[in-house]
C-alpha atoms as a PDB file:
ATOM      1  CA  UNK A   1     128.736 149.149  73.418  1.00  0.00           C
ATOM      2  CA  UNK A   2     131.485 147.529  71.845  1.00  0.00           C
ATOM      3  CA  UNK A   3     131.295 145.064  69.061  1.00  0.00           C
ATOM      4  CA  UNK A   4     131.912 141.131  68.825  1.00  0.00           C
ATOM      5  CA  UNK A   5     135.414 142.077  67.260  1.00  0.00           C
ATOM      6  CA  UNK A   6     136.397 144.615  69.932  1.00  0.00           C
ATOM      7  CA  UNK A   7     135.533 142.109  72.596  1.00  0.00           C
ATOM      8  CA  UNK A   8     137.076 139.591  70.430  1.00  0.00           C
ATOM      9  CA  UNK A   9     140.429 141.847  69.945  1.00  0.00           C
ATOM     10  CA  UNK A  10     140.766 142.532  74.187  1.00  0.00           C
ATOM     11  CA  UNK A  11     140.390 139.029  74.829  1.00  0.00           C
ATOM     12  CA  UNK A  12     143.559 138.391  72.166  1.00  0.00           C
ATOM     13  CA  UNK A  13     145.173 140.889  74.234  1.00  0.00           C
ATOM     14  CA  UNK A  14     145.047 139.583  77.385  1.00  0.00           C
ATOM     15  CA  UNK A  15     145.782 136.084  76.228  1.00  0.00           C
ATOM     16  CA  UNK A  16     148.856 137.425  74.728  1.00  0.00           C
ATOM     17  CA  UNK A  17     149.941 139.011  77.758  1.00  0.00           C
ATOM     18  CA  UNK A  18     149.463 135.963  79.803  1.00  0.00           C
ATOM     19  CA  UNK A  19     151.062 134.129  76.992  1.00  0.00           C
ATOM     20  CA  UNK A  20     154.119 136.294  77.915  1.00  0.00           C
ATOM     21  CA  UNK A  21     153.755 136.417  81.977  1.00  0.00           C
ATOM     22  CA  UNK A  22     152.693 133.074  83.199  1.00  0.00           C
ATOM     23  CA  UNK A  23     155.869 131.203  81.865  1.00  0.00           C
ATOM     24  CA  UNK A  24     158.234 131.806  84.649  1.00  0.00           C
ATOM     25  CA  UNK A  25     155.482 131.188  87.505  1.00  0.00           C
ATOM     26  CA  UNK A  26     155.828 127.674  86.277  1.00  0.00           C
ATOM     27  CA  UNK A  27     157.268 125.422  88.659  1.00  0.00           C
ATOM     28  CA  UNK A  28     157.726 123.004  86.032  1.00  0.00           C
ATOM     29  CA  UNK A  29     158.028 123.005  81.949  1.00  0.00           C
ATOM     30  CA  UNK A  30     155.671 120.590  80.840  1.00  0.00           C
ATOM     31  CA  UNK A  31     152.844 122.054  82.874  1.00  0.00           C
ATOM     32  CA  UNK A  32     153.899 125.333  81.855  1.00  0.00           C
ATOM     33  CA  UNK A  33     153.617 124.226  77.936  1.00  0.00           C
ATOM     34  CA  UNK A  34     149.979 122.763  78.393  1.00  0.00           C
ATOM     35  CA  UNK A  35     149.141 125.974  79.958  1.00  0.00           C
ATOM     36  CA  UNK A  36     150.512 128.025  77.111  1.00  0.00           C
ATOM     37  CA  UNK A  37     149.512 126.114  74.600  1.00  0.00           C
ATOM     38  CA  UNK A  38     145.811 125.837  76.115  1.00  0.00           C
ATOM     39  CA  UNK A  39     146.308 129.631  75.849  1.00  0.00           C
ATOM     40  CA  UNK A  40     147.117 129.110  72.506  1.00  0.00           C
ATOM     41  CA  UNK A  41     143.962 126.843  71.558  1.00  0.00           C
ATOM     42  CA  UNK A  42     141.387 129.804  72.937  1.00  0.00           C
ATOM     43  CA  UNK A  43     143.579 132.114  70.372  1.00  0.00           C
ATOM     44  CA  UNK A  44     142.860 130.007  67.614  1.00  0.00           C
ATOM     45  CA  UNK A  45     139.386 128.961  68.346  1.00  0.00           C
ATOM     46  CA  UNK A  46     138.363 133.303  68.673  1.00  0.00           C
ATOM     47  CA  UNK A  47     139.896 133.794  65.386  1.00  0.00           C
ATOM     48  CA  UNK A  48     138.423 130.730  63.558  1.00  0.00           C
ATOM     49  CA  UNK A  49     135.029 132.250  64.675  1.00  0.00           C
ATOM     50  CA  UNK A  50     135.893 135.882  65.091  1.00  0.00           C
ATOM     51  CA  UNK A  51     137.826 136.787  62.237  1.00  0.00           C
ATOM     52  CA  UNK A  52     137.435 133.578  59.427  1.00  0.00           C
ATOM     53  CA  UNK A  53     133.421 133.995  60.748  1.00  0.00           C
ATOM     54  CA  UNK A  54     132.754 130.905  61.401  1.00  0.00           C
ATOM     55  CA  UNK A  55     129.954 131.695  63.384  1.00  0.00           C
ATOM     56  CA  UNK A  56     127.858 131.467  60.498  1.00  0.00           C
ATOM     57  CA  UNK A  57     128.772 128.063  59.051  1.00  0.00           C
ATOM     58  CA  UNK A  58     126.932 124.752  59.936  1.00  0.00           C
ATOM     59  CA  UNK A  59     128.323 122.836  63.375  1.00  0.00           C
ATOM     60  CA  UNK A  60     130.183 120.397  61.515  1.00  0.00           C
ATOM     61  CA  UNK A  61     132.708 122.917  60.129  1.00  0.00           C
ATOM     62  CA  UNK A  62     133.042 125.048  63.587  1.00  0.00           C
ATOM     63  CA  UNK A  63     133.747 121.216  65.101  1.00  0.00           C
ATOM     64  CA  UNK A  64     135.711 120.123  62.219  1.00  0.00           C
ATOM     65  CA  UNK A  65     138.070 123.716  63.032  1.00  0.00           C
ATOM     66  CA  UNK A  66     138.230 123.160  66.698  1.00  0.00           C
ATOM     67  CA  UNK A  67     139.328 119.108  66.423  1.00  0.00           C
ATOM     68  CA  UNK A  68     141.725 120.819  63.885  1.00  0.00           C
ATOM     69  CA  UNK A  69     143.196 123.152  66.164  1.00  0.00           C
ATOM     70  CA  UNK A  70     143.147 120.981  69.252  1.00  0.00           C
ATOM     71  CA  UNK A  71     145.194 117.975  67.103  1.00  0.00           C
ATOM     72  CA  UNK A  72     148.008 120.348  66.036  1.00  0.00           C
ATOM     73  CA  UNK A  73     148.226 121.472  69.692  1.00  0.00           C
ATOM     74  CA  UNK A  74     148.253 118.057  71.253  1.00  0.00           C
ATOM     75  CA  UNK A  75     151.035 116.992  68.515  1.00  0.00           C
ATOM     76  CA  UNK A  76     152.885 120.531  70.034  1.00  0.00           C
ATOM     77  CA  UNK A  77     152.831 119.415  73.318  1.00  0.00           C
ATOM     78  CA  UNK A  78     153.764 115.521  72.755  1.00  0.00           C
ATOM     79  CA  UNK A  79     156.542 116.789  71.358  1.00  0.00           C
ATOM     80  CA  UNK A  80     157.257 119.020  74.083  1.00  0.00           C
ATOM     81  CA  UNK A  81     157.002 116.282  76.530  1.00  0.00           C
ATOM     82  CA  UNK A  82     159.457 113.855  74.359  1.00  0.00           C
ATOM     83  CA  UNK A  83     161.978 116.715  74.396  1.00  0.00           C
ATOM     84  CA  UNK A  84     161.642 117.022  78.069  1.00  0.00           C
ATOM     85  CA  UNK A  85     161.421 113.576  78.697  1.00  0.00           C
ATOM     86  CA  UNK A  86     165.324 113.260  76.735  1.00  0.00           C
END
């Protein structure tokens, strides 16, 4: 039975893999950015609780992570959508 970590470690995989495939069955760019950079949030969310264990801190630093990780991905993709948008 594998571990938290293996799961943990085929899940990265095959979010890298769709990181790499889904981008041209985008019909358009700025959906295809939210989708990788959604991608890109479940990444960093496994490895703040995988692999900085995180699991075994209180709520408030798991949610404190998370808001972290969701801000700098929402900047990402404003800025994604200005570049587009020029």
């Amino acid at each position: 039975m594998p571990d938290r970590l293996d799961i943990t470690w085929i899940v990265l995989i095959g979010l890298a893999l769709a990181t790499i495939l889904l981008p041209p069955l985008m019909p358009r760019p700025l959906l295809g950015n939210a989708v990788l950079l959604s991608l890109a949030a479940v990444k960093g969310r496994r490895i703040a609780l995988e692999f900085m264990d995180l699991r075994a801190v209180p709520a408030v630093w798991r949610g404190l992570v998370s808001v972290w990780i969701v801000i700098v991905l929402l900047f990402a993709w404003l800025a994604s959508a200005f570049v587009s948008l020029i």
